[in-house]
C-alpha atoms as a PDB file:
ATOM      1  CA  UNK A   1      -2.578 131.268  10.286  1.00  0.00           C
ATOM      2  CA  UNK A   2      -4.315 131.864   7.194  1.00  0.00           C
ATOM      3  CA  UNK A   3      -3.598 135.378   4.790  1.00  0.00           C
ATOM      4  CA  UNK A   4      -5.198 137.528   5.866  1.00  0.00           C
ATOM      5  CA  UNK A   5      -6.755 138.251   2.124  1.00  0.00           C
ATOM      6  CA  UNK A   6      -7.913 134.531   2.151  1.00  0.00           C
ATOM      7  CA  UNK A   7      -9.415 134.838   5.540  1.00  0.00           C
ATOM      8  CA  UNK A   8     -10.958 138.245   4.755  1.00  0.00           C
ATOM      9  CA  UNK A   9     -12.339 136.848   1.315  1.00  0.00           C
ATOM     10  CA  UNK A  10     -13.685 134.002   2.956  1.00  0.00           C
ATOM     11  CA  UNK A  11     -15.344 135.722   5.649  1.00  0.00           C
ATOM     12  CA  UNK A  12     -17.226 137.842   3.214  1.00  0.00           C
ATOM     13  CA  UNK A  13     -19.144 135.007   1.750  1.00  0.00           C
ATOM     14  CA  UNK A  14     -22.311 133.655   2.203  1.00  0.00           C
ATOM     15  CA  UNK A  15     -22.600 131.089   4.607  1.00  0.00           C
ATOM     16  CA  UNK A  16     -25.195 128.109   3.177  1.00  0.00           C
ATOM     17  CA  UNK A  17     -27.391 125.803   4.773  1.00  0.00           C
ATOM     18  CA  UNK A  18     -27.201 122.130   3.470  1.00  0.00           C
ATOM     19  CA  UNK A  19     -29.410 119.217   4.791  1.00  0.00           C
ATOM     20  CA  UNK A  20     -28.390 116.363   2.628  1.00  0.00           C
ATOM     21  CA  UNK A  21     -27.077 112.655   2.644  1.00  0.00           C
ATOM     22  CA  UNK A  22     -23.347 112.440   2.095  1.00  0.00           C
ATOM     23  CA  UNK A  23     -21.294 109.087   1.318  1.00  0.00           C
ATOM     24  CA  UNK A  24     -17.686 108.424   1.682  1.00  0.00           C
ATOM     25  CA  UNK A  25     -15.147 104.891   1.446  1.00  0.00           C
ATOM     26  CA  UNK A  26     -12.706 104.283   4.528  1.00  0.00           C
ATOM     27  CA  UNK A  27     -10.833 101.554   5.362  1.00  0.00           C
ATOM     28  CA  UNK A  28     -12.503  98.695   7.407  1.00  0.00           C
ATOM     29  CA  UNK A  29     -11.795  99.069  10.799  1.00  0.00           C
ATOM     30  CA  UNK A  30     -11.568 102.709  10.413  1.00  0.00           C
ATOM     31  CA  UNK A  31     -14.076 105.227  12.507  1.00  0.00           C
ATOM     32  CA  UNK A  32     -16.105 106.315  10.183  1.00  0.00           C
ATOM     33  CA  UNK A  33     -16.612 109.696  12.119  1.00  0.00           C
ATOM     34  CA  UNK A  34     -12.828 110.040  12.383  1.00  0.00           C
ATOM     35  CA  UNK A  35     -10.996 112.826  10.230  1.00  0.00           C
ATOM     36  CA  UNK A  36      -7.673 111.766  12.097  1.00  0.00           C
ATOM     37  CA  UNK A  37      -6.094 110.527   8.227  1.00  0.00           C
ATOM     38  CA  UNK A  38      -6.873 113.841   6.629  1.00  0.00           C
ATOM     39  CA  UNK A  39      -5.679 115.733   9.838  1.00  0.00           C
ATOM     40  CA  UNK A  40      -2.080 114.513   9.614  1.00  0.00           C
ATOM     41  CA  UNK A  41      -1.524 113.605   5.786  1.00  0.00           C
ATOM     42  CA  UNK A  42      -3.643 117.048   4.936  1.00  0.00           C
ATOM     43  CA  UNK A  43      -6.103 116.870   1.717  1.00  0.00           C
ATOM     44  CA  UNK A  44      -7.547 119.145  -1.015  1.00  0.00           C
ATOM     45  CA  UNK A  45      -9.440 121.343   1.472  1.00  0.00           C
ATOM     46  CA  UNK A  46      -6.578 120.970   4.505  1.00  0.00           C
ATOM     47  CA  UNK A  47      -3.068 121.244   5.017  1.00  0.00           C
ATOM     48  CA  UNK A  48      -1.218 118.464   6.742  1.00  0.00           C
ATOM     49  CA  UNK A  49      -1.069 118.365  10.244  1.00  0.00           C
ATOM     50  CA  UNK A  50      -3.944 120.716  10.703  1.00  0.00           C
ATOM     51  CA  UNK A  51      -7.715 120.360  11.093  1.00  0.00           C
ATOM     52  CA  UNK A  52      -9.727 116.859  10.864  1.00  0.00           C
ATOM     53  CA  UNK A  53     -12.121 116.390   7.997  1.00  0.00           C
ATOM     54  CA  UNK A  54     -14.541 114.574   6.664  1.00  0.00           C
ATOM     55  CA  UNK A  55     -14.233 114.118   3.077  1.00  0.00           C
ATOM     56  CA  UNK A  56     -17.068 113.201   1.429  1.00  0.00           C
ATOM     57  CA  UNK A  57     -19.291 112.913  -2.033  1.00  0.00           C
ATOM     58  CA  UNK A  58     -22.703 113.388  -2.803  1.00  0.00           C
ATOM     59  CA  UNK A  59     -23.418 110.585  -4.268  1.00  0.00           C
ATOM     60  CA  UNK A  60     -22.019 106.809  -4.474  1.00  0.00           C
ATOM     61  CA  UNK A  61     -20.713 107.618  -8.083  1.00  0.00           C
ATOM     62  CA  UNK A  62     -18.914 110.857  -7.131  1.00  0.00           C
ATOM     63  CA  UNK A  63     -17.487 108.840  -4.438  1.00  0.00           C
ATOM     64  CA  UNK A  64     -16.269 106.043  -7.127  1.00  0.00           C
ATOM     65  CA  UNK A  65     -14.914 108.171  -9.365  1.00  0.00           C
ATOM     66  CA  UNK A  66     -13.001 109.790  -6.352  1.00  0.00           C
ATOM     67  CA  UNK A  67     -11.260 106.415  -5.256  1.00  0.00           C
ATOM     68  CA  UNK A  68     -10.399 106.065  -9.152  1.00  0.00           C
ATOM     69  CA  UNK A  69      -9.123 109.081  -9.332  1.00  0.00           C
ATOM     70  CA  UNK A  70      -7.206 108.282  -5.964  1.00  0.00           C
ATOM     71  CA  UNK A  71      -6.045 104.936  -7.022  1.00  0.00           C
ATOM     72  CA  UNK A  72      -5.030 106.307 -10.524  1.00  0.00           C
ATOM     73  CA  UNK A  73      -2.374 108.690  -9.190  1.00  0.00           C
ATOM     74  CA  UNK A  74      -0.834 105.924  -7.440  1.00  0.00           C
ATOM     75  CA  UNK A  75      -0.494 103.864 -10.771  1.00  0.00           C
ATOM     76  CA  UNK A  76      -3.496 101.575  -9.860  1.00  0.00           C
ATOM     77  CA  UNK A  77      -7.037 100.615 -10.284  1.00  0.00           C
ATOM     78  CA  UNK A  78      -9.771 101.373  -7.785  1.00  0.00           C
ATOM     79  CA  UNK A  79     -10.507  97.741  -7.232  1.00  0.00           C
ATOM     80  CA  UNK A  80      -6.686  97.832  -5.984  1.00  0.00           C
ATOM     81  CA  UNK A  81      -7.659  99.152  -3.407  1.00  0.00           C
ATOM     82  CA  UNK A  82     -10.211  96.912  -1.460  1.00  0.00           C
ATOM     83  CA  UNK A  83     -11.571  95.906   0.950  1.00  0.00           C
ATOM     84  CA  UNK A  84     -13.374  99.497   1.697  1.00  0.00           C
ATOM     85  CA  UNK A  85     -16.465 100.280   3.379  1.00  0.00           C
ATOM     86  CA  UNK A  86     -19.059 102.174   1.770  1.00  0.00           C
ATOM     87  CA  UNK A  87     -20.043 104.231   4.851  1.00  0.00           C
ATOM     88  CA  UNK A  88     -23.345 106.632   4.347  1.00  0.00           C
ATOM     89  CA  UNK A  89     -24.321 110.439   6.349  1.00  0.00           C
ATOM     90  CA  UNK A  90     -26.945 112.244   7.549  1.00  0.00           C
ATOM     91  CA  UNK A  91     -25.883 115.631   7.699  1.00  0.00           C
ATOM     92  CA  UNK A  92     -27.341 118.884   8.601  1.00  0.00           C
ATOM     93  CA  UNK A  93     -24.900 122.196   8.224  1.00  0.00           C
ATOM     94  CA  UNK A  94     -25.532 125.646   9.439  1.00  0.00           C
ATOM     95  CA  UNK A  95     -22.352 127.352   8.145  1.00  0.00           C
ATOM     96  CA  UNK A  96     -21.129 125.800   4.514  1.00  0.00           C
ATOM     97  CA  UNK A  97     -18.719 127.895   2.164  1.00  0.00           C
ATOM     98  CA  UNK A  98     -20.510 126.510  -1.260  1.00  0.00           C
ATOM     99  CA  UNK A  99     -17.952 126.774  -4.073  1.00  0.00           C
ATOM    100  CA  UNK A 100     -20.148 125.249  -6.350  1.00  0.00           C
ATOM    101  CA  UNK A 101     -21.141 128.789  -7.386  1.00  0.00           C
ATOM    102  CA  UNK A 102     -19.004 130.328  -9.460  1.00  0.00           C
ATOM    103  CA  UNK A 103     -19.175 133.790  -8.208  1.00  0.00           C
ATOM    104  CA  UNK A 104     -18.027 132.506  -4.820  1.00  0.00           C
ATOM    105  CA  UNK A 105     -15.329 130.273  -6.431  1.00  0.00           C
ATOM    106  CA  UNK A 106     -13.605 133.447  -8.278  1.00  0.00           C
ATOM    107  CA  UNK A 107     -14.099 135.732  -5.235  1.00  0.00           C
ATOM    108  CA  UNK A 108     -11.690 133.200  -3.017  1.00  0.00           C
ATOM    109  CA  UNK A 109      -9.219 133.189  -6.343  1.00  0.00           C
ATOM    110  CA  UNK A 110     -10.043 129.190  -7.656  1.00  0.00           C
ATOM    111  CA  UNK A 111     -11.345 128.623 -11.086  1.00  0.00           C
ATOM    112  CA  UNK A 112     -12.315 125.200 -12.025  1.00  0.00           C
ATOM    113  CA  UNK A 113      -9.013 123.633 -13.639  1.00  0.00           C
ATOM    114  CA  UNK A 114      -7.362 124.869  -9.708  1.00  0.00           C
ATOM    115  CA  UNK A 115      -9.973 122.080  -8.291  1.00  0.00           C
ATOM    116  CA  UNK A 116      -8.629 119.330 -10.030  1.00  0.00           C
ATOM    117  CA  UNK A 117      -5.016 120.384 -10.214  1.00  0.00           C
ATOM    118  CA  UNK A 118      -2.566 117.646  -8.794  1.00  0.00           C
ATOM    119  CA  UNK A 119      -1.022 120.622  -6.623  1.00  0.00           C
ATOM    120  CA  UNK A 120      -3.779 120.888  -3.472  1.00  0.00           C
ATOM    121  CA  UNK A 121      -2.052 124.027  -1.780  1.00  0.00           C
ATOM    122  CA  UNK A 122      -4.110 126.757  -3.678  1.00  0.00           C
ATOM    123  CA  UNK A 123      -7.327 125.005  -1.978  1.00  0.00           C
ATOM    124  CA  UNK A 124      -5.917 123.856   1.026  1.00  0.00           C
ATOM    125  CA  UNK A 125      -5.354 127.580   1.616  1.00  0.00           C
ATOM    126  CA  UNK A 126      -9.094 128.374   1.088  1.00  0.00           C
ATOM    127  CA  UNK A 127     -10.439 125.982   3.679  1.00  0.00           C
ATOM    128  CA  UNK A 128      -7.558 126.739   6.250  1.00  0.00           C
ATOM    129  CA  UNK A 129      -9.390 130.155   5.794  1.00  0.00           C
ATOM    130  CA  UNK A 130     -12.902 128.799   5.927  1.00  0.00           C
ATOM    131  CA  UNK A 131     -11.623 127.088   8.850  1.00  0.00           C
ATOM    132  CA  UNK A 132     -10.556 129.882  10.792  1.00  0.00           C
ATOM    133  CA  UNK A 133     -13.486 131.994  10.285  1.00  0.00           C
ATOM    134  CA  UNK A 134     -15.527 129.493  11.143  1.00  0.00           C
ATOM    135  CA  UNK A 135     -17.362 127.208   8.014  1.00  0.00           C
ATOM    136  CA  UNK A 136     -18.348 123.570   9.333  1.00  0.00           C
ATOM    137  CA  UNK A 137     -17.737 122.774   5.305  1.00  0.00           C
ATOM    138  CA  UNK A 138     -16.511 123.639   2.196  1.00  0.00           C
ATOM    139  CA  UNK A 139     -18.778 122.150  -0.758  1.00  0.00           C
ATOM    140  CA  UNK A 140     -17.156 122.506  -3.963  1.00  0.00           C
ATOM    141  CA  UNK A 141     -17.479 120.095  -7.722  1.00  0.00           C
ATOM    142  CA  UNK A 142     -15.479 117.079  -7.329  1.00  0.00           C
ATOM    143  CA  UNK A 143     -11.680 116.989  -8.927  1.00  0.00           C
ATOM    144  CA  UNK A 144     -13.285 113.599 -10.708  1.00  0.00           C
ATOM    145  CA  UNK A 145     -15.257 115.362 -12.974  1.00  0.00           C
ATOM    146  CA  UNK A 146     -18.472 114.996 -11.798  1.00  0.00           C
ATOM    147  CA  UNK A 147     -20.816 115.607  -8.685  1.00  0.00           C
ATOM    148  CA  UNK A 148     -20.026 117.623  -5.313  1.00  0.00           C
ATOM    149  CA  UNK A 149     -17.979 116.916  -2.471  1.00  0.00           C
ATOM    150  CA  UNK A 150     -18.464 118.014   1.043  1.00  0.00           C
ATOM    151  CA  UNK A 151     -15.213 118.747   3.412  1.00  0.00           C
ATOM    152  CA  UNK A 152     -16.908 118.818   6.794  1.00  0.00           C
ATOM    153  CA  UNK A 153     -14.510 120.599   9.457  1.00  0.00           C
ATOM    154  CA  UNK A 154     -14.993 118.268  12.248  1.00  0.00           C
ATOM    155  CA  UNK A 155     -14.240 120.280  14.905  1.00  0.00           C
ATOM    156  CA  UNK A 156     -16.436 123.233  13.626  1.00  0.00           C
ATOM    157  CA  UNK A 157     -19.903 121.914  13.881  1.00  0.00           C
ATOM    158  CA  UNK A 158     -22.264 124.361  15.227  1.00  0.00           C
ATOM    159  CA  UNK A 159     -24.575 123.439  18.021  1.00  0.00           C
ATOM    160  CA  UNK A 160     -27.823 122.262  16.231  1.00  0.00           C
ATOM    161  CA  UNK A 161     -25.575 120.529  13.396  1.00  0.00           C
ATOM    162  CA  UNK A 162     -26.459 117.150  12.975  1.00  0.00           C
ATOM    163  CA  UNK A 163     -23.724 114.544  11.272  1.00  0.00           C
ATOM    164  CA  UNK A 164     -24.634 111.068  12.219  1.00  0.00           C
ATOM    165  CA  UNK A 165     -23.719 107.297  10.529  1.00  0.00           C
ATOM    166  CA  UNK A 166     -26.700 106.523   8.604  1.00  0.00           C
ATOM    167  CA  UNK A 167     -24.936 102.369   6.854  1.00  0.00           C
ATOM    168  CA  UNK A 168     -21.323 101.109   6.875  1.00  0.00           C
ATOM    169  CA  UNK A 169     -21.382  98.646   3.925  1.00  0.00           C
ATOM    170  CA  UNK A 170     -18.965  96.935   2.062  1.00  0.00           C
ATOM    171  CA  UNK A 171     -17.836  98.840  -0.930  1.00  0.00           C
ATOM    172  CA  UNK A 172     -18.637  96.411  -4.005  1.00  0.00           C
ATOM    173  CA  UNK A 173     -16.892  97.738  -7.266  1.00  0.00           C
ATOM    174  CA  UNK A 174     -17.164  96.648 -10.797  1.00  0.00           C
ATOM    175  CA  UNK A 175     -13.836  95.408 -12.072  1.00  0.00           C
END
């Protein structure tokens, strides 16, 4: 279980709407509505073995910079790490903890140099809490440097939420 002071700063916030197009890269082969990877192995916005997510970006070069930034902390190059699919979202969100506003941001204790910080435990804590009070998403600036990303809580969609495949592509990179 959360703290408590996460779960009760959390549950103060504003919950935001979002009705947007969302794009992420997976593996090909790999369900592109699955959040099984980030359920066991954990990610900025969940502990391991916890919750599934879907991490995503809001736009195609928020999502390259994230697999460079991925691919960099392993010593590589993001064209290392093809073959990916490109794979594209319709999403509709009822419940979204929006950390792009600053306000929000301080009130759960982040600040933006926490975002990108190699150490993910001071935001996985914030969306276990989001989690358990019951956000469908955390939105927050992307730890690249530029854009949003969208941590959709899989098992928290609301009734009336839509997330749907929109394209599965191959992901073509510049090298």
């Amino acid at each position: 279980m959360p703290k408590r002071e996460l779960i009760e700063a959390a549950d103060q916030l504003p919950r935001s709407t979002i009705a947007t197009r969302v794009v992420r890269h997976v593996s090909p082969g790999y369900l592109p509505l699955s959040g099984e990877g980030a359920r066991v192995h954990g990610g900025r916005w969940n502990p391991p073995d916890s919750f599934a997510v879907l991490y995503t970006a809001s736009d195609r070069a928020t999502m390259v910079s994230e697999l460079d930034r991925a691919a960099r902390r392993q010593g590589l190059r993001a064209v290392d790490l093809l073959p990916r699919d490109e794979v594209i979202y319709a999403v509709e969100l009822q419940r979204v903890l929006d950390l792009t506003d600053p306000l929000s941001l301080e009130r759960v204790g982040l600040d933006p140099p926490l975002l990108a910080a190699a150490d993910w435990s001071p935001c996985q804590a914030i969306g276990d809490a989001a989690h358990y009070v019951g956000f469908e998403a955390v939105l927050a600036p992307s730890a690249a440097g530029n854009g949003q990303t969208l941590a959709i809580f899989l098992d928290r969609l609301l009734r009336g939420s839509i997330l749907e495949v929109s394209s599965v592509t191959s992901l073509e990179l510049d090298s």
